[in-house]
Protein backbone atom coordinates (compact mmCIF):
# COMPACT_ATOMS: atom_id res chain seq x y z
CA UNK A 1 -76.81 -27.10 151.33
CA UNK A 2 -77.03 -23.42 150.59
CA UNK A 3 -78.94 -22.07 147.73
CA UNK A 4 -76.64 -20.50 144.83
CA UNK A 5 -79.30 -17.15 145.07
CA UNK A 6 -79.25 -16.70 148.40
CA UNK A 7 -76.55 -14.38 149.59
CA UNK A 8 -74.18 -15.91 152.38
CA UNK A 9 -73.63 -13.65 155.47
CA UNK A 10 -69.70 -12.46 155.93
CA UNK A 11 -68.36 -10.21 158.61
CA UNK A 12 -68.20 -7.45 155.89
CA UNK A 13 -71.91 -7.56 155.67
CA UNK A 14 -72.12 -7.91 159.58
CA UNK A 15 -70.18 -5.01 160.04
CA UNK A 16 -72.10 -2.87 156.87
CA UNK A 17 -75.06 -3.78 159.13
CA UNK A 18 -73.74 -2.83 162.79
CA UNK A 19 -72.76 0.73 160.66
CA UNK A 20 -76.58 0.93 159.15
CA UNK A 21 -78.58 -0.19 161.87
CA UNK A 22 -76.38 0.67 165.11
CA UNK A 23 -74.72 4.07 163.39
CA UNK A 24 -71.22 3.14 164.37
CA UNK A 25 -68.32 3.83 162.41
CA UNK A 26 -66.32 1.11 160.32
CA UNK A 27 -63.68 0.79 162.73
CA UNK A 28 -66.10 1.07 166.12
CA UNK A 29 -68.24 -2.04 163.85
CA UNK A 30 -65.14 -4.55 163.50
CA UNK A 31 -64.17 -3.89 166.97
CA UNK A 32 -66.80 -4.53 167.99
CA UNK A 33 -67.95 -7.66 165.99
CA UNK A 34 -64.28 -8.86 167.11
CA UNK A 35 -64.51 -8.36 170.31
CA UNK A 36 -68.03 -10.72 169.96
CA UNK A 37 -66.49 -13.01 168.43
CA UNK A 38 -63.03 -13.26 170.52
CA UNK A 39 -64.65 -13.55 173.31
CA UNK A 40 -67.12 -16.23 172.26
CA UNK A 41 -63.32 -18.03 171.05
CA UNK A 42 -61.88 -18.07 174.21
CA UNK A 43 -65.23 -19.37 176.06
CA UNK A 44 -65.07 -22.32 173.73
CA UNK A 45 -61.30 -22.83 173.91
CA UNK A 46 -61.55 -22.42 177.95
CA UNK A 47 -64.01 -25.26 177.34
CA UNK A 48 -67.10 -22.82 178.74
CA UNK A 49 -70.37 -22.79 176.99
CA UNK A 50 -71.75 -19.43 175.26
CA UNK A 51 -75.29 -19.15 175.62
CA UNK A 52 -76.94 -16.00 173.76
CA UNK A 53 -80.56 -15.68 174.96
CA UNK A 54 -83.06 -16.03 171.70
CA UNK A 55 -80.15 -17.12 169.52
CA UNK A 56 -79.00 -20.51 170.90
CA UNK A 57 -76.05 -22.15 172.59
CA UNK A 58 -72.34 -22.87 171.65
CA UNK A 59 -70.76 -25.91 173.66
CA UNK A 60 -67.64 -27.91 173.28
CA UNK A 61 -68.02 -31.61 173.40
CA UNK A 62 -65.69 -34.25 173.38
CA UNK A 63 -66.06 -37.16 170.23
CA UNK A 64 -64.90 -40.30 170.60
CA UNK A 65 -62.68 -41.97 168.48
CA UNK A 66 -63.54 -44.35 165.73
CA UNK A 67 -62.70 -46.69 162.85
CA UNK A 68 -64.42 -45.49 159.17
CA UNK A 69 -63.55 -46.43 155.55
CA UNK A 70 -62.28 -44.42 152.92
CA UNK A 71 -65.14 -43.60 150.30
CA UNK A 72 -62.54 -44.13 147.29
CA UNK A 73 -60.64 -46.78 148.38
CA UNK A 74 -62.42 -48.65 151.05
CA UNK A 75 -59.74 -49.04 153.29
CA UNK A 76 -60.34 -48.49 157.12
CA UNK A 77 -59.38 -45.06 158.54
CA UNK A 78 -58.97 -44.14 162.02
CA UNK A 79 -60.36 -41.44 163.33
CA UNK A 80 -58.86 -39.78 166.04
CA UNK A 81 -60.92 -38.48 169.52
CA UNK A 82 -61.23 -34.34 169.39
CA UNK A 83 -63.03 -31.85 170.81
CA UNK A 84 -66.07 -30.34 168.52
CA UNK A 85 -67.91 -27.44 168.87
CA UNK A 86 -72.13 -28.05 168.48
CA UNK A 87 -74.72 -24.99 168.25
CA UNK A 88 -78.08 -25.63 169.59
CA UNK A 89 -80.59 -22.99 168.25
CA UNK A 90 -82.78 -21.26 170.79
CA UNK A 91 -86.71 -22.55 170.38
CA UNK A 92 -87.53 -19.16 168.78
CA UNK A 93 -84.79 -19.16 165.87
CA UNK A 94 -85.75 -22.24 165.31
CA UNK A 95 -89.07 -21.44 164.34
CA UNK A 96 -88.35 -18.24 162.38
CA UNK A 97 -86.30 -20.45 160.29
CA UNK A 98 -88.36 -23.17 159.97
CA UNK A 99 -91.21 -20.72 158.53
CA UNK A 100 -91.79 -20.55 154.46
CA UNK A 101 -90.90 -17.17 154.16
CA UNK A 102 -88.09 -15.02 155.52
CA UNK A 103 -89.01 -12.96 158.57
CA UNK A 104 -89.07 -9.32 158.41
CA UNK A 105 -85.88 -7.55 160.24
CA UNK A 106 -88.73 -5.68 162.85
CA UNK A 107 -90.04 -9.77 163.56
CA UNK A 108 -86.48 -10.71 164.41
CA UNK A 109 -85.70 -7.16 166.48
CA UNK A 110 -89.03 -7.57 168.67
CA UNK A 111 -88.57 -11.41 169.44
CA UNK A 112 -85.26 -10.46 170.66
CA UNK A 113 -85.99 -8.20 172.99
CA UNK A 114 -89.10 -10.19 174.12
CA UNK A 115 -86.25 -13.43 174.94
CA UNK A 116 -84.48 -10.83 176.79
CA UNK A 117 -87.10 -9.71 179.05
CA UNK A 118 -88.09 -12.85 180.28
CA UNK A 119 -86.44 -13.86 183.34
């Protein structure tokens, strides 16, 4: 559950940031934050896994069906099979998140580009 004073991230703010921190202009920032995130689409869709170094991994499993119950009326409900989609955070996002305080924009930048030097 999200905290009503923290501030949720939207692809407006991703793209305010590409334009701040990358120096791209609006349109070069959506395209390319679509792009990202078309092409991390399709790789699910296609059934493919998207793994981003130091971030994590995005793979499509399949769930099985199942009988529940309705939580107002108690009667059973099926629920159909379908395909989901599951993230598994990398080791080192884990961590960052797991610490007590947000980490610093520089922590996130180095550890980043330490994931991507390792072979």
């Amino acid at each position: 559950m999200s905290r009503p004073d923290r501030m949720r991230m939207t692809r407006a703010e991703i793209v305010a940031r590409l334009r701040r921190d990358v120096g791209l202009s609006r349109t070069d920032a959506v395209d390319c934050l679509e792009t990202v995130l078309t092409t991390i689409h399709r790789s699910l869709v296609a059934g493919d896994d998207v793994r981003l170094t130091g971030f994590g991994q995005f793979s499509v499993r399949q769930r099985a069906g199942r009988m529940g119950v309705h939580p107002a009326t108690g009667k059973p409900v099926e629920h159909k099979a379908r395909r989901v989609v599951i993230f598994k955070p990398a080791r080192g996002l884990k961590e960052l998140v797991d610490q007590p305080s947000a980490a610093p924009v520089e922590e996130l930048s180095a550890n980043s580009q330490q994931d991507s030097e390792q072979p």
